[in-house]
PDB file of N, CA and C in Angstrom:
ATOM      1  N   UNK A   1       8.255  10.371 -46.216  1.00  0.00           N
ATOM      2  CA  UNK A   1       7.860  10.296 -44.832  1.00  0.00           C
ATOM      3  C   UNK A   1       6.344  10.394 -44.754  1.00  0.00           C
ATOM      4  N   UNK A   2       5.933   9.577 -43.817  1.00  0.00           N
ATOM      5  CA  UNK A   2       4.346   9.246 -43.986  1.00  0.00           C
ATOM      6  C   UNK A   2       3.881   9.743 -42.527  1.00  0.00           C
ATOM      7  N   UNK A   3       1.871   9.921 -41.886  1.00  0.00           N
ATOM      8  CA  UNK A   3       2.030   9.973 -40.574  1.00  0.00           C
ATOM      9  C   UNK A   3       1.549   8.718 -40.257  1.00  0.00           C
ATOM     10  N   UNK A   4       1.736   7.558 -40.506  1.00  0.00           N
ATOM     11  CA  UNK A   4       1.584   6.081 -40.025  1.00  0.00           C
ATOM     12  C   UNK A   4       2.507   5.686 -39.176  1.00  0.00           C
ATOM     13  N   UNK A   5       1.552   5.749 -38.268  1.00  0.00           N
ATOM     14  CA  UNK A   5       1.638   5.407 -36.841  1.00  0.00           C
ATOM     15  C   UNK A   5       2.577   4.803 -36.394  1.00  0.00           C
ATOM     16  N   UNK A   6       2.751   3.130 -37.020  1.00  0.00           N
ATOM     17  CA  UNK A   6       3.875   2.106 -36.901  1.00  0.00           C
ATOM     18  C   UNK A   6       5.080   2.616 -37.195  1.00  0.00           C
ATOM     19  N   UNK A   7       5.169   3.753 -38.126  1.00  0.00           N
ATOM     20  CA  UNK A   7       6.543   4.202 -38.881  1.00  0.00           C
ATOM     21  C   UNK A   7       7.240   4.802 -37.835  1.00  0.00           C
ATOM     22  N   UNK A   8       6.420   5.495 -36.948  1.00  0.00           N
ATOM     23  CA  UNK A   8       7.517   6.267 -35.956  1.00  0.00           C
ATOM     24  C   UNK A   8       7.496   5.436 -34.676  1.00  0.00           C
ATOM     25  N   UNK A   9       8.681   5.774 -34.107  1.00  0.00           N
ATOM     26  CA  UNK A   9       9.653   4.997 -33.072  1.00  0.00           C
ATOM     27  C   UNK A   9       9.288   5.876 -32.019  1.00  0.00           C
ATOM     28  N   UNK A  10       9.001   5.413 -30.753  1.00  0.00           N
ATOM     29  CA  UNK A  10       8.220   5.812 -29.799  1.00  0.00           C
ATOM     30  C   UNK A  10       9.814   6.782 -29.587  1.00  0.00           C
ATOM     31  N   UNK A  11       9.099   7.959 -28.181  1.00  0.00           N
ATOM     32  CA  UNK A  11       9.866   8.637 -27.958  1.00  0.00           C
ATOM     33  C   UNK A  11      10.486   8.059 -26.578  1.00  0.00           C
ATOM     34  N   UNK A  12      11.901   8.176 -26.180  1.00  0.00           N
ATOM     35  CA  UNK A  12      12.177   7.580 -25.304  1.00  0.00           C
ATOM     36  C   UNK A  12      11.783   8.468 -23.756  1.00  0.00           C
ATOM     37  N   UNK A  13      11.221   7.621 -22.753  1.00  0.00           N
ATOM     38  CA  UNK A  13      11.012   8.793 -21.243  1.00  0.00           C
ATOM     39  C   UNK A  13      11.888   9.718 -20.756  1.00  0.00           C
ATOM     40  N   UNK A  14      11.629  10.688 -20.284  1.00  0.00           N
ATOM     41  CA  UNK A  14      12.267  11.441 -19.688  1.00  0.00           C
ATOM     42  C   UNK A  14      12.621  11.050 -18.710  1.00  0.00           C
ATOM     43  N   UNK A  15      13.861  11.345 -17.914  1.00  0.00           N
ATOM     44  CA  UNK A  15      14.262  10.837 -16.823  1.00  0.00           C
ATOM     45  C   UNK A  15      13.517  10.975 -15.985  1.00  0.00           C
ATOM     46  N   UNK A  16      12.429  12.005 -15.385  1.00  0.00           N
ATOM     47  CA  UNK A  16      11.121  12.191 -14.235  1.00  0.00           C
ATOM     48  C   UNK A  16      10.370  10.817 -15.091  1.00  0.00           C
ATOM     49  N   UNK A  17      10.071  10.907 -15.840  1.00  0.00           N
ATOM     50  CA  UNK A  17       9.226   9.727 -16.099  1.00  0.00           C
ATOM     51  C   UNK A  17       9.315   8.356 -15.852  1.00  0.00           C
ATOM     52  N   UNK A  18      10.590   8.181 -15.918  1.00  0.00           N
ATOM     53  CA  UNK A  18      10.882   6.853 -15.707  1.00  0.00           C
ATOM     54  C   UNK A  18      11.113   6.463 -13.969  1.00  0.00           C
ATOM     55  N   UNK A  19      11.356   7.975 -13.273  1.00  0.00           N
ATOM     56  CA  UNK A  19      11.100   7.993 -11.965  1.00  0.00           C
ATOM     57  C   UNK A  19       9.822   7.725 -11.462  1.00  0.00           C
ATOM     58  N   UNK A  20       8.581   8.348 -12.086  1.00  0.00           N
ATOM     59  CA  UNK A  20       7.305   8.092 -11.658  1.00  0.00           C
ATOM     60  C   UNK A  20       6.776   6.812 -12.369  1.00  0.00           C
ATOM     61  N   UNK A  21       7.521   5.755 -13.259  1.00  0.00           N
ATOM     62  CA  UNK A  21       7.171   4.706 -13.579  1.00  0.00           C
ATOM     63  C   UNK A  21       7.435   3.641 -12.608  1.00  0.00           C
ATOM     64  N   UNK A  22       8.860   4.101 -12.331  1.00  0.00           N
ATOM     65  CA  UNK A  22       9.203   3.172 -11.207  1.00  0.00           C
ATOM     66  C   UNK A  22       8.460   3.123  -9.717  1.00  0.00           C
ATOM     67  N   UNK A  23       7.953   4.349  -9.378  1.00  0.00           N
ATOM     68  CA  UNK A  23       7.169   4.785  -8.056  1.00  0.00           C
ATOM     69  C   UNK A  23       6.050   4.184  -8.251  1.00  0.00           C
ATOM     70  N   UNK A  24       5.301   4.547  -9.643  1.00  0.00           N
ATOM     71  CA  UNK A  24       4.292   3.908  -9.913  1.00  0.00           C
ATOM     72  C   UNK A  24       3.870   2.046  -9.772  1.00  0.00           C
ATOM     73  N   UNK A  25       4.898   1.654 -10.582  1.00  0.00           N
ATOM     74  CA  UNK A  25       5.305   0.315 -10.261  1.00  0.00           C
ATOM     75  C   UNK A  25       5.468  -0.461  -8.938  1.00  0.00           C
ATOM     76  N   UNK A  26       6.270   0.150  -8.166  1.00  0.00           N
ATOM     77  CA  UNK A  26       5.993   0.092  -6.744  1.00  0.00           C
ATOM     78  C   UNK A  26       4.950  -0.324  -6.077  1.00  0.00           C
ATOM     79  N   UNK A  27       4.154   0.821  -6.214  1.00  0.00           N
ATOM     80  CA  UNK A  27       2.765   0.976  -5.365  1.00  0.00           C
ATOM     81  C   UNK A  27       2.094   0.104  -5.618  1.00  0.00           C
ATOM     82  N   UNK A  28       1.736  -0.563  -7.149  1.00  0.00           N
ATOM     83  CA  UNK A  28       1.114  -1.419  -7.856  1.00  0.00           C
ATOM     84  C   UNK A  28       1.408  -2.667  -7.578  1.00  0.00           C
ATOM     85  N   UNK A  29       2.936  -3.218  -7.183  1.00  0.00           N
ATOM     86  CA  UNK A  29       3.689  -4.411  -6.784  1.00  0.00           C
ATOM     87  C   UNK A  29       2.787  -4.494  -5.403  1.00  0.00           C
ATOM     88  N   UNK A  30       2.858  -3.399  -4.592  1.00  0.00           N
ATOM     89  CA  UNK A  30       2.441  -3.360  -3.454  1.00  0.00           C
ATOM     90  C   UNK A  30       1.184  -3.581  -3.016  1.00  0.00           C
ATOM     91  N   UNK A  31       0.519  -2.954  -4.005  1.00  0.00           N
ATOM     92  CA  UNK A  31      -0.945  -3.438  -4.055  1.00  0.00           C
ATOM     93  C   UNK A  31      -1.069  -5.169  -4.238  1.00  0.00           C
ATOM     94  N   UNK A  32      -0.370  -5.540  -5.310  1.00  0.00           N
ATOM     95  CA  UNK A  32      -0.357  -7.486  -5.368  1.00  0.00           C
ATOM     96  C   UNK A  32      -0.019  -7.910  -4.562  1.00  0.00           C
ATOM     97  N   UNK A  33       0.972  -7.447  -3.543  1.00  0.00           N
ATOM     98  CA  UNK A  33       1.171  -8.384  -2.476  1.00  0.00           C
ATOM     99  C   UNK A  33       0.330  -8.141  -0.940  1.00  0.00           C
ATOM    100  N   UNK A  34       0.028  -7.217  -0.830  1.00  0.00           N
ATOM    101  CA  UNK A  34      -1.369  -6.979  -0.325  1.00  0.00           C
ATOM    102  C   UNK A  34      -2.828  -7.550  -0.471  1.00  0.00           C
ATOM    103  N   UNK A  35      -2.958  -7.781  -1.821  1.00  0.00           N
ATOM    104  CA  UNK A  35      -4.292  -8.483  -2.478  1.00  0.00           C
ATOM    105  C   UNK A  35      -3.815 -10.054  -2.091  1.00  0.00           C
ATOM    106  N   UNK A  36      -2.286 -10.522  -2.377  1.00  0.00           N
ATOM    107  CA  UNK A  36      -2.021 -11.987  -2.175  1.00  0.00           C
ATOM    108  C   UNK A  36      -1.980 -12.333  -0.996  1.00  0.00           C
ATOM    109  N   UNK A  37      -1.424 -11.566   0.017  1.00  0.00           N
ATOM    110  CA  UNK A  37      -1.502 -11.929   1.152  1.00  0.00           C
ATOM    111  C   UNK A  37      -2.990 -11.952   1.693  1.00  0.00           C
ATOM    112  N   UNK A  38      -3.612 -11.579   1.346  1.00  0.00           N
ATOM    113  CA  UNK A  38      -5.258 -11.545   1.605  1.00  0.00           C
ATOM    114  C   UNK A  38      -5.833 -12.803   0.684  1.00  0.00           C
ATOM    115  N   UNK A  39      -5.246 -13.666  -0.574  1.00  0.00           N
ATOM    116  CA  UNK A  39      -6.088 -14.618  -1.169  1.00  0.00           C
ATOM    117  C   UNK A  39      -5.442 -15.483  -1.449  1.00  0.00           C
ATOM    118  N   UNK A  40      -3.727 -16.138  -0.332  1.00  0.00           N
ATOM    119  CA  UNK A  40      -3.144 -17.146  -0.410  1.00  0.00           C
ATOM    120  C   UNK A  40      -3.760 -18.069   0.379  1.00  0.00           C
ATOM    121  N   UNK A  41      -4.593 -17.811   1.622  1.00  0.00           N
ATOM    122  CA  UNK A  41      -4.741 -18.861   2.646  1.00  0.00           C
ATOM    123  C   UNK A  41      -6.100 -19.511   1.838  1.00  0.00           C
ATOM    124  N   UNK A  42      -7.112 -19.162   1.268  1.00  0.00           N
ATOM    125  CA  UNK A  42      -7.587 -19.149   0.362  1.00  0.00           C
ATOM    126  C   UNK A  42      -7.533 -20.135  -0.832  1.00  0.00           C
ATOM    127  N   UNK A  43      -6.869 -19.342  -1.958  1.00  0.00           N
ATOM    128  CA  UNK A  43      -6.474 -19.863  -3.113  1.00  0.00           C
ATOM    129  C   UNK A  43      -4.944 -20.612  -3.098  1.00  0.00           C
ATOM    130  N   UNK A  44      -4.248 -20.374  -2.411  1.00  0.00           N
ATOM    131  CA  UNK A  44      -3.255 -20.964  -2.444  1.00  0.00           C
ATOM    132  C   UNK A  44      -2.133 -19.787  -3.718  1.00  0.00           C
ATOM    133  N   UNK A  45      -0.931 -20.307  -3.324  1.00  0.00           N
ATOM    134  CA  UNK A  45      -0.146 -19.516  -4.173  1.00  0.00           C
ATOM    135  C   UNK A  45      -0.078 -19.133  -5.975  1.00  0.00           C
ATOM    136  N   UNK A  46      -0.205 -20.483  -6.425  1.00  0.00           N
ATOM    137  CA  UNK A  46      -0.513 -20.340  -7.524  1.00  0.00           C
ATOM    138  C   UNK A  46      -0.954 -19.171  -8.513  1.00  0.00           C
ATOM    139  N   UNK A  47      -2.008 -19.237  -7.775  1.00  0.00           N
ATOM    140  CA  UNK A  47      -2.987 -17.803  -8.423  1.00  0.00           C
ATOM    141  C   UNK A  47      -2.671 -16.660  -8.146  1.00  0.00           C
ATOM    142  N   UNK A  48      -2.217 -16.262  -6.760  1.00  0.00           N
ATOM    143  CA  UNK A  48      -1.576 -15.025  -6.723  1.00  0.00           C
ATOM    144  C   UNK A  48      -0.178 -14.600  -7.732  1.00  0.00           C
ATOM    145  N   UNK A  49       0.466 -15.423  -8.294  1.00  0.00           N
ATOM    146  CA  UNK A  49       1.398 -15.057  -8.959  1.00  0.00           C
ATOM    147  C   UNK A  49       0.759 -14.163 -10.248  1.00  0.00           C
ATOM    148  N   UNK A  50      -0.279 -14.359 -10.880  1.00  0.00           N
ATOM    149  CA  UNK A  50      -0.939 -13.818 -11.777  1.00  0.00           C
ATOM    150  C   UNK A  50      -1.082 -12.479 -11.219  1.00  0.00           C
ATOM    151  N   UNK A  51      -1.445 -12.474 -10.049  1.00  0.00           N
ATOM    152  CA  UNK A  51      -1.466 -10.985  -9.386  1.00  0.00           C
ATOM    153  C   UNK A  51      -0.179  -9.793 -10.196  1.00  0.00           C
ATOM    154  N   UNK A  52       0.932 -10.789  -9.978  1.00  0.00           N
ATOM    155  CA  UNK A  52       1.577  -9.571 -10.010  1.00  0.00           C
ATOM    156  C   UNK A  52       2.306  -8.877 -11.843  1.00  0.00           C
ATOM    157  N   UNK A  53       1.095  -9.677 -12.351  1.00  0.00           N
ATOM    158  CA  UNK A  53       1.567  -9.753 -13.988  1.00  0.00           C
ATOM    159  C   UNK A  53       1.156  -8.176 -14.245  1.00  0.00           C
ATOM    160  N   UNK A  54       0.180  -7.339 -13.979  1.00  0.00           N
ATOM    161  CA  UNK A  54      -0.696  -6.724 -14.544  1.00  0.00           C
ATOM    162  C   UNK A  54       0.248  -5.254 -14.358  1.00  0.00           C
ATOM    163  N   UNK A  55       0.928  -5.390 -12.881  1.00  0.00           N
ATOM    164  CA  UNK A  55       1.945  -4.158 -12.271  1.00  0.00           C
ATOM    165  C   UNK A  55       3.054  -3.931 -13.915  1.00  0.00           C
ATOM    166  N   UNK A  56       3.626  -4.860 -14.097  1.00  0.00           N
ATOM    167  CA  UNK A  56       4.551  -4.722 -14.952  1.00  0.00           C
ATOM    168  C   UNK A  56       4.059  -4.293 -16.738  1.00  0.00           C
ATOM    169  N   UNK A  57       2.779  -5.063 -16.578  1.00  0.00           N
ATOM    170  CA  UNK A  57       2.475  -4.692 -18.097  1.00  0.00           C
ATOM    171  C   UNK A  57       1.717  -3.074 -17.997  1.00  0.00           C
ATOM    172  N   UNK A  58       1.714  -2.857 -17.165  1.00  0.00           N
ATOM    173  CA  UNK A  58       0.663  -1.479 -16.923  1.00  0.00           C
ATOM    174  C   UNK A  58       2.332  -0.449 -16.807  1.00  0.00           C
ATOM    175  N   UNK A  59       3.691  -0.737 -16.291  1.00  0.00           N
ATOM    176  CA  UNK A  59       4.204  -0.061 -16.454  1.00  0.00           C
ATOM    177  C   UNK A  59       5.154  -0.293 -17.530  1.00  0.00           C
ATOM    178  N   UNK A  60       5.135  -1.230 -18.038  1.00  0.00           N
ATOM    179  CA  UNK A  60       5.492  -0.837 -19.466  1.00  0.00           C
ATOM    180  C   UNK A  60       4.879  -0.414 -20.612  1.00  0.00           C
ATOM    181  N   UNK A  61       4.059  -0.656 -20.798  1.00  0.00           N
ATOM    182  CA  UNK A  61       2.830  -0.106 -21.463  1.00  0.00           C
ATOM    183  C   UNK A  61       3.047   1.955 -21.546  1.00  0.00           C
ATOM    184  N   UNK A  62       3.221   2.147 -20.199  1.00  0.00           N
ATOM    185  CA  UNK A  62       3.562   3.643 -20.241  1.00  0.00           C
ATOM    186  C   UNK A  62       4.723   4.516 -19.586  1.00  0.00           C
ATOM    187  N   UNK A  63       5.696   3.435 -19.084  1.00  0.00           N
ATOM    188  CA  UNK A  63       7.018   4.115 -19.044  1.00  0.00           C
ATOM    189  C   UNK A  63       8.115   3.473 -19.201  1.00  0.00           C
ATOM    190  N   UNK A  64       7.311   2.167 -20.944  1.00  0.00           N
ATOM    191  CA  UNK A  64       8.752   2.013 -21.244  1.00  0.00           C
ATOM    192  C   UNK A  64       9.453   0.567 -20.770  1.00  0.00           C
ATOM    193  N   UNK A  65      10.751   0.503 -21.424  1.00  0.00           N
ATOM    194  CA  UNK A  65      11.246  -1.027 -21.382  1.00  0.00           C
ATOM    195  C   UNK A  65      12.134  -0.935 -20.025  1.00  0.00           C
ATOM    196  N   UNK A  66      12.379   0.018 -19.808  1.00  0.00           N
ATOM    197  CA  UNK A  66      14.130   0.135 -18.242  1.00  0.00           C
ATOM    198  C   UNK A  66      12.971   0.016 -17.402  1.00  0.00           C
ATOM    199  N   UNK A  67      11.636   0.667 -17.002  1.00  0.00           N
ATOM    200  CA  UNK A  67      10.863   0.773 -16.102  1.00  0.00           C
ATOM    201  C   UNK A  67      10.402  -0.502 -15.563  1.00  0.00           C
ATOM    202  N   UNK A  68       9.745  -1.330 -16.834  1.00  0.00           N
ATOM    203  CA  UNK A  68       9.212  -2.282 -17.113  1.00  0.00           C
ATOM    204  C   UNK A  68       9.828  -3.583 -16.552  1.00  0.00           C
ATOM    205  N   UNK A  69      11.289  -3.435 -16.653  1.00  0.00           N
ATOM    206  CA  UNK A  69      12.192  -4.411 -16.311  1.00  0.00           C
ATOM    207  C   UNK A  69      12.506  -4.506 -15.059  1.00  0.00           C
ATOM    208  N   UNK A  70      12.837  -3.153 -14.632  1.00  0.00           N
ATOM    209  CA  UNK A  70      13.130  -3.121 -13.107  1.00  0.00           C
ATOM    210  C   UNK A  70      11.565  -3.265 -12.106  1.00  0.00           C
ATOM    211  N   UNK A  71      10.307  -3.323 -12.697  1.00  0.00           N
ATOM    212  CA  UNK A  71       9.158  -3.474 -12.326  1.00  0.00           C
ATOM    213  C   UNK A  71       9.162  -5.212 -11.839  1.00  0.00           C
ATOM    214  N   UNK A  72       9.616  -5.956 -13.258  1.00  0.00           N
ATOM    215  CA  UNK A  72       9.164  -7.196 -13.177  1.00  0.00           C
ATOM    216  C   UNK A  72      10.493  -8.007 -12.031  1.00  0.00           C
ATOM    217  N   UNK A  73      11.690  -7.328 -12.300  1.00  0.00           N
ATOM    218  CA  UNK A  73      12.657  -7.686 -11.289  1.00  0.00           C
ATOM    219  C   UNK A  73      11.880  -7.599  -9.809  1.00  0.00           C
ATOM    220  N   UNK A  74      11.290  -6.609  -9.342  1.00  0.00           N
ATOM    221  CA  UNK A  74      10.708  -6.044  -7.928  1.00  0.00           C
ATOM    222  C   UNK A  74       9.600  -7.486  -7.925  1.00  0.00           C
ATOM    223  N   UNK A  75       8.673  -7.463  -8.475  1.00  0.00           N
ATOM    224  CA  UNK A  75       7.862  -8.570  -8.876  1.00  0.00           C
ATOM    225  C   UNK A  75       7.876  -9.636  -8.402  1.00  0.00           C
ATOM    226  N   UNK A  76       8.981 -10.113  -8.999  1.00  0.00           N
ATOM    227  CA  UNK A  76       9.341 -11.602  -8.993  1.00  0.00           C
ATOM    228  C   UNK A  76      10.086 -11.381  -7.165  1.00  0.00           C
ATOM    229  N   UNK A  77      10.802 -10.476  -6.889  1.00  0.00           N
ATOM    230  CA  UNK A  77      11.524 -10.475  -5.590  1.00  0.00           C
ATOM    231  C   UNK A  77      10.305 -10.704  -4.185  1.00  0.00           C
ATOM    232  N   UNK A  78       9.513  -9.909  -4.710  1.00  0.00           N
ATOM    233  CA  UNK A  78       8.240  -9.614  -3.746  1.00  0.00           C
ATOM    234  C   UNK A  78       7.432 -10.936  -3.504  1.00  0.00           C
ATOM    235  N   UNK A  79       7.366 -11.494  -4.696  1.00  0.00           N
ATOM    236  CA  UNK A  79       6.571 -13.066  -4.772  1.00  0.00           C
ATOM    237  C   UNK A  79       7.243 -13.521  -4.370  1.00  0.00           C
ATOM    238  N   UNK A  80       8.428 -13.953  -4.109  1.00  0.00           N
ATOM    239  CA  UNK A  80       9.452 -14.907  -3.358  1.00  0.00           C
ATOM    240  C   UNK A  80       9.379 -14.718  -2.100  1.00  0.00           C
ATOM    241  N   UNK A  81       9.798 -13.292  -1.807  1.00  0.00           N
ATOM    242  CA  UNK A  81       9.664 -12.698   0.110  1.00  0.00           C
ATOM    243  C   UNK A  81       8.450 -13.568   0.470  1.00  0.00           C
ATOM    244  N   UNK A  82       7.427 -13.070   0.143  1.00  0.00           N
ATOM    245  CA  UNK A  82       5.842 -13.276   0.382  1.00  0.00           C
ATOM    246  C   UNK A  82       5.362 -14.952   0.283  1.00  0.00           C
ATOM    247  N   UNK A  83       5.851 -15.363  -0.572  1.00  0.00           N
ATOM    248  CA  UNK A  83       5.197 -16.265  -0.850  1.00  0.00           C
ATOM    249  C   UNK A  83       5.249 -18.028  -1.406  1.00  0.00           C
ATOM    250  N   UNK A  84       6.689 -18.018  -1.389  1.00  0.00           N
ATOM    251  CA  UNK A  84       7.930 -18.839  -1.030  1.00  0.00           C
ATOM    252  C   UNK A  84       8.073 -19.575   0.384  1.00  0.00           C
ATOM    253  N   UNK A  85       7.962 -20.858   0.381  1.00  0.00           N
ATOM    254  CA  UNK A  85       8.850 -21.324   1.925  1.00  0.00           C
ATOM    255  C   UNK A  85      10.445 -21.030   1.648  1.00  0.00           C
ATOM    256  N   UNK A  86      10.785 -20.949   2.515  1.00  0.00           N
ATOM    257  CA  UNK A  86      12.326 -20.569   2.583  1.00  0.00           C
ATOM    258  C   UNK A  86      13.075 -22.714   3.019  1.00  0.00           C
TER     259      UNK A  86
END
């Protein structure tokens, strides 16, 4: 057994954690569609979709793959509400 880094297997979140990943995530979704709705009339849709890349990699990055997933699910839902013709 070595202490190299790659060798060990991350530890999985605690259940509060993955609560404040998801809250976290949230706010952050919320923030992109806030920023998009402010730089669609603008830029047009396109570009705002990039907006909402950064929410999901910022919460997986630190709470993880369940967080991460249900982040990018919210994501993609929010860009559609917002920014989608129906």
């Amino acid at each position: 057994m070595t202490n190299d880094p790659l060798e060990r297997s991350p530890a999985a979140p605690s259940p509060a954690m993955h609560v404040a990943g998801l809250v976290l995530a949230a706010l952050l979704i919320l923030a992109a569609a806030v920023a998009g709705l402010l730089m669609a009339p603008r830029w047009g849709t396109s570009s705002v979709a990039l907006l909402f890349l950064p929410p999901v990699l910022v919460t997986a990055r630190y709470f993880g793959l369940k967080s991460a997933l249900v982040a990018a699910f919210a994501a993609a839902l929010a860009f559609n509400y917002f920014f989608t013709e129906p």
